[in-house]
N, C-alpha and C. Protein backbone atom coordinates (compact mmCIF):
# COMPACT_ATOMS: atom_id res chain seq x y z
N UNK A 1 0.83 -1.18 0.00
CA UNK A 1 0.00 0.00 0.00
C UNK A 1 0.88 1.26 0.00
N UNK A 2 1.65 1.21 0.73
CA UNK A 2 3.15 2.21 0.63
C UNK A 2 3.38 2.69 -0.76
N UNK A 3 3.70 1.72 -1.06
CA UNK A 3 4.46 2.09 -2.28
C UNK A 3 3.34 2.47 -3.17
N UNK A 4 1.99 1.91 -3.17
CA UNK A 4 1.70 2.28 -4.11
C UNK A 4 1.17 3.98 -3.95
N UNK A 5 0.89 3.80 -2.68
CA UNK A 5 0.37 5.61 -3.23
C UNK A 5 1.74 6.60 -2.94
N UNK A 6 2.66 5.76 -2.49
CA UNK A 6 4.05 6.88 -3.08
C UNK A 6 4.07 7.05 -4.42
N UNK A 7 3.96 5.47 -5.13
CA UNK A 7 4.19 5.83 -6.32
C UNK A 7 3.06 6.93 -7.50
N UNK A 8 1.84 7.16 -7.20
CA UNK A 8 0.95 7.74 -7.05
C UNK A 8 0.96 9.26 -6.64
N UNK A 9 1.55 9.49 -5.70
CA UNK A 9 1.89 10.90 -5.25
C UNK A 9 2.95 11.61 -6.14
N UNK A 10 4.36 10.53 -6.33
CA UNK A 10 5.32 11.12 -7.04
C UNK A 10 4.86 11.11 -8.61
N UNK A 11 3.89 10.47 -9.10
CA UNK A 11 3.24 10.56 -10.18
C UNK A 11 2.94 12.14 -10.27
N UNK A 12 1.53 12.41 -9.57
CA UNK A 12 1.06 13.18 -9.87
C UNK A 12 2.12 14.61 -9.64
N UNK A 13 2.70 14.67 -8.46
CA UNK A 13 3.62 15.60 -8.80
C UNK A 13 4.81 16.10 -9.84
N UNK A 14 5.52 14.87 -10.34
CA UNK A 14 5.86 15.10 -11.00
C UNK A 14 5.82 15.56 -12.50
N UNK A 15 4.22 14.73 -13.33
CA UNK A 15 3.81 15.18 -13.74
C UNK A 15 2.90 16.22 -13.94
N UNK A 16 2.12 16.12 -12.82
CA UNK A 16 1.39 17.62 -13.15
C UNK A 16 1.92 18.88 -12.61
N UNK A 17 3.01 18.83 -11.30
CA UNK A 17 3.61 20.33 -11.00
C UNK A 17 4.73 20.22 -11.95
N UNK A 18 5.88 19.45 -11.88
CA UNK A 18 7.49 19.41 -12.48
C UNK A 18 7.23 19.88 -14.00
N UNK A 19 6.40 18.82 -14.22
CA UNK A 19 6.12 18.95 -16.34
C UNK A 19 5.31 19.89 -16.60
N UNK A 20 4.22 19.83 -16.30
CA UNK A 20 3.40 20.54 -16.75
C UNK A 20 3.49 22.08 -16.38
N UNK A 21 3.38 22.41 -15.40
CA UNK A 21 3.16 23.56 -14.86
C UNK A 21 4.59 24.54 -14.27
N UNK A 22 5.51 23.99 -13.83
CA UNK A 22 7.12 24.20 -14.12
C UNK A 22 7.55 24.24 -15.86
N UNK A 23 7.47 23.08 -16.30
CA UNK A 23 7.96 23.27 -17.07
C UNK A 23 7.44 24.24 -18.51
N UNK A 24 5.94 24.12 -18.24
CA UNK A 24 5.15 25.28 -19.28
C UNK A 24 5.75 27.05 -19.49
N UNK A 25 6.33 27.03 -17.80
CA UNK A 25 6.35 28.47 -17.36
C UNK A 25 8.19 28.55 -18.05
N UNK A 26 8.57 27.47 -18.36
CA UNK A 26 10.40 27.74 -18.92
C UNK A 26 11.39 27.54 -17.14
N UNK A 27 10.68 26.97 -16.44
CA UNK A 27 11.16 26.97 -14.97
C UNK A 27 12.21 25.35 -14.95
N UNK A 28 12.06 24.60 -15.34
CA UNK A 28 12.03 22.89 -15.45
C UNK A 28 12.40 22.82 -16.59
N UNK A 29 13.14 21.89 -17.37
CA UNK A 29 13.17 20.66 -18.15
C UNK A 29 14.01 19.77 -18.18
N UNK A 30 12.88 18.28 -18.45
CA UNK A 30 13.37 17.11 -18.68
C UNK A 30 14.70 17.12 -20.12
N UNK A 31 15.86 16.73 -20.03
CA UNK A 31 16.37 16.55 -20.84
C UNK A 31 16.92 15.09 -21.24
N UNK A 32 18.11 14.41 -19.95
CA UNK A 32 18.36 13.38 -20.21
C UNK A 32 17.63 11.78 -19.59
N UNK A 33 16.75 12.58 -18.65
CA UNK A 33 15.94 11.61 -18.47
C UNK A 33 14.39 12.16 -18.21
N UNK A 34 13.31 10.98 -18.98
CA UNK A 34 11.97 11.32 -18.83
C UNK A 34 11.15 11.37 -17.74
N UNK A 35 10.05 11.92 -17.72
CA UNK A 35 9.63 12.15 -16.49
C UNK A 35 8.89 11.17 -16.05
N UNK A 36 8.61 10.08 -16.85
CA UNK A 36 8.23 8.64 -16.20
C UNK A 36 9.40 8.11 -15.33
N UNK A 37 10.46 7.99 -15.84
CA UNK A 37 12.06 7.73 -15.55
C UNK A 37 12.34 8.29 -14.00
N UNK A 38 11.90 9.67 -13.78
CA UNK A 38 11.73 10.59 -12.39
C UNK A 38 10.62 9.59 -11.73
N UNK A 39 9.62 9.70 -12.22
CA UNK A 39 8.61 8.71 -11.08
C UNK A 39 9.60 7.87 -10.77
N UNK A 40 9.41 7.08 -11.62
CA UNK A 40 10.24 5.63 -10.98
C UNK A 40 11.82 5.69 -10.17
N UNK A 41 12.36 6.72 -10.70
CA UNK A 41 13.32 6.92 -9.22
C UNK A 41 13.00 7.70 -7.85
N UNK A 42 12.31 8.27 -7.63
CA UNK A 42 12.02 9.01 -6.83
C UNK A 42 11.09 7.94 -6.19
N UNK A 43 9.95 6.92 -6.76
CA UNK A 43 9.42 6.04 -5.77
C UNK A 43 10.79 4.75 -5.53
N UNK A 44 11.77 4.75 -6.15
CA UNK A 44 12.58 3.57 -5.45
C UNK A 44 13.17 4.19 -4.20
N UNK A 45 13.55 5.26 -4.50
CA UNK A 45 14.19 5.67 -3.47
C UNK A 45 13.40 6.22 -2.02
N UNK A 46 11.95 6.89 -2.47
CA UNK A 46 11.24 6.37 -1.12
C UNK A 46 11.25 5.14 -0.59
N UNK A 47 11.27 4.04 -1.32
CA UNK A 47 10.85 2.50 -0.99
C UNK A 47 12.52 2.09 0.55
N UNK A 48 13.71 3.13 -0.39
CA UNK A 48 14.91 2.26 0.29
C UNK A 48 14.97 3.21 1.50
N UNK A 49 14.08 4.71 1.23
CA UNK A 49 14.10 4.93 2.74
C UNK A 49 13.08 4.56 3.57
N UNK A 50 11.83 4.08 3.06
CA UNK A 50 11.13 3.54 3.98
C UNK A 50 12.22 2.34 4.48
N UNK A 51 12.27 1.36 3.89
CA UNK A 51 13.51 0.49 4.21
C UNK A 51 14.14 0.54 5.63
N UNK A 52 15.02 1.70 5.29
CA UNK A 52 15.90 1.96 6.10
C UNK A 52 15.07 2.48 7.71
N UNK A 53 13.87 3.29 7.45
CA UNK A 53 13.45 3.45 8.89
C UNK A 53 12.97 2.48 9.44
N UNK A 54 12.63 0.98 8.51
CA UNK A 54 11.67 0.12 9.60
C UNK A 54 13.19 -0.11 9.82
N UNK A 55 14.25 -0.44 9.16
CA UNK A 55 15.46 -1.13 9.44
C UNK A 55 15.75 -0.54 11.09
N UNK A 56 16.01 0.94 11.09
CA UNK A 56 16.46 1.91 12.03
C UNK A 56 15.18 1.55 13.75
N UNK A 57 13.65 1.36 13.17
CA UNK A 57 12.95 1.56 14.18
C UNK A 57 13.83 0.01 15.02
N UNK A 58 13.75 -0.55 14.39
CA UNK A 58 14.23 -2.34 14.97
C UNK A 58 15.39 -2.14 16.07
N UNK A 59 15.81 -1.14 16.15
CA UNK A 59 17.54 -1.16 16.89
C UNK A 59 17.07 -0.39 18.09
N UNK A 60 15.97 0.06 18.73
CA UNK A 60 15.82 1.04 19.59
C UNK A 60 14.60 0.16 20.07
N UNK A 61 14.77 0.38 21.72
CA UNK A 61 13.67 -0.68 22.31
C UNK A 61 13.03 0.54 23.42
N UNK A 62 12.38 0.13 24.22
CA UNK A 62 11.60 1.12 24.80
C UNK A 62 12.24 1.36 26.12
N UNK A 63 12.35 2.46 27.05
CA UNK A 63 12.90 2.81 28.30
C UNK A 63 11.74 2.65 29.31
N UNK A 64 12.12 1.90 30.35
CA UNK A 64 11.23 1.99 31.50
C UNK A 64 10.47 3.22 32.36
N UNK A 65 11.59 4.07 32.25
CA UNK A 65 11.30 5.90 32.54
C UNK A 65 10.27 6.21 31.96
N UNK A 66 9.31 6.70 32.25
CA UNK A 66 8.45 7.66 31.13
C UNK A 66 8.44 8.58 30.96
N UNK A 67 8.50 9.46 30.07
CA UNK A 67 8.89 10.84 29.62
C UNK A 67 8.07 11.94 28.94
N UNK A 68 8.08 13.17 29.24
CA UNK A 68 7.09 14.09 28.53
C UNK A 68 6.44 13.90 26.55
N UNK A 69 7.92 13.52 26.33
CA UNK A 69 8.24 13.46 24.85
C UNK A 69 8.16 11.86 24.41
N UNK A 70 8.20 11.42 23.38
CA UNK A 70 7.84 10.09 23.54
C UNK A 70 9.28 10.12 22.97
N UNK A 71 9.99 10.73 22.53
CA UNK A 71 11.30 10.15 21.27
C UNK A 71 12.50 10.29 22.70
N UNK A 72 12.49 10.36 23.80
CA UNK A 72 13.20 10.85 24.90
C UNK A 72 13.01 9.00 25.48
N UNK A 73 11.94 8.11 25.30
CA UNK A 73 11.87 7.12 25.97
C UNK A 73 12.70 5.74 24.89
N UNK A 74 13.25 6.08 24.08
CA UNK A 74 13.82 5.59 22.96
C UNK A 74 15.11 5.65 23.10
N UNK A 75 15.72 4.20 23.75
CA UNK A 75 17.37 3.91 24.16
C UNK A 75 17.66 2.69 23.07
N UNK A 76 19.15 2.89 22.80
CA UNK A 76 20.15 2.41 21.94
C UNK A 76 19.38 0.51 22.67
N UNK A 77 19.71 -0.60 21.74
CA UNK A 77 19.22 -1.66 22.49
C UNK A 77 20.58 -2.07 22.80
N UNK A 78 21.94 -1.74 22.56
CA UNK A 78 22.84 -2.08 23.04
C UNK A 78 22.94 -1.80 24.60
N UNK A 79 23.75 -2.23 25.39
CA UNK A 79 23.89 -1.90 26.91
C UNK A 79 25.08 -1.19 27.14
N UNK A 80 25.07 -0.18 28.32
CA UNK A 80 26.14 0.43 27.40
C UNK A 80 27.55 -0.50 28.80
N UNK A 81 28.62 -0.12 28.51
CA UNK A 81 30.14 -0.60 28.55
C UNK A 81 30.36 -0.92 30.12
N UNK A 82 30.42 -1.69 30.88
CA UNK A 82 30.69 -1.64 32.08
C UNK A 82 31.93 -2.63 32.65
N UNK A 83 33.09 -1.68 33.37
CA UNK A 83 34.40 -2.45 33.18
C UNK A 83 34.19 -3.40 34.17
N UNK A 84 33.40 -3.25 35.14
CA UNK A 84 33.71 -3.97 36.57
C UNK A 84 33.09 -5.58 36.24
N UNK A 85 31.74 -5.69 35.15
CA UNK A 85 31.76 -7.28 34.46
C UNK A 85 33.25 -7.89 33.80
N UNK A 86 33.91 -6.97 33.24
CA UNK A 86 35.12 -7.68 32.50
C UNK A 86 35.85 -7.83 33.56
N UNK A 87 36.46 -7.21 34.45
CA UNK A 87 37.39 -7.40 35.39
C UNK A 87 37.26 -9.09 36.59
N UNK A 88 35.90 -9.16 36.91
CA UNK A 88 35.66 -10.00 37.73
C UNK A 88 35.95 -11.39 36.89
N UNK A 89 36.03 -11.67 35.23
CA UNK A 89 36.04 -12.95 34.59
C UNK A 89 37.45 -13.24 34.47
């Protein structure tokens, strides 16, 4: 569903603001690549950043604290460094 109304959004923008209406006014033009060519990169590259944020949400787990802000309750899932476990082995 993502993708498709990204791909859908970057449609219509591109063609009806970029081409049409940019480019009518002498503001825009397509030269070495078409503006179908623009859709389709502009929705891959939403696709690899959606990607990347579910990738990113996965690494951050929730804090026991509760906090005014919700992005404040959001810790690294690593633990962080403590010498006195290494020393005792």
């Amino acid at each position: 569903m993502y993708i498709g109304v990204d791909f859908l959004l970057n449609l219509l923008y591109t063609l009806g603001f970029e081409y049409y209406f940019l480019g009518s006014r002498g503001v825009i033009q397509f030269q070495n690549v078409s503006a179908m060519l623009d859709v389709f990169m502009t929705t891959a590259l939403g696709v690899i950043i959606y990607a990347y944020q579910i990738w990113q949400e996965g690494i951050f787990v929730r804090s026991e604290a509760t906090h005014s802000s919700r992005s404040l309750s959001l810790q690294p899932a690593l633990k962080p460094f403590n010498n006195e476990e290494d020393t005792d082995k």
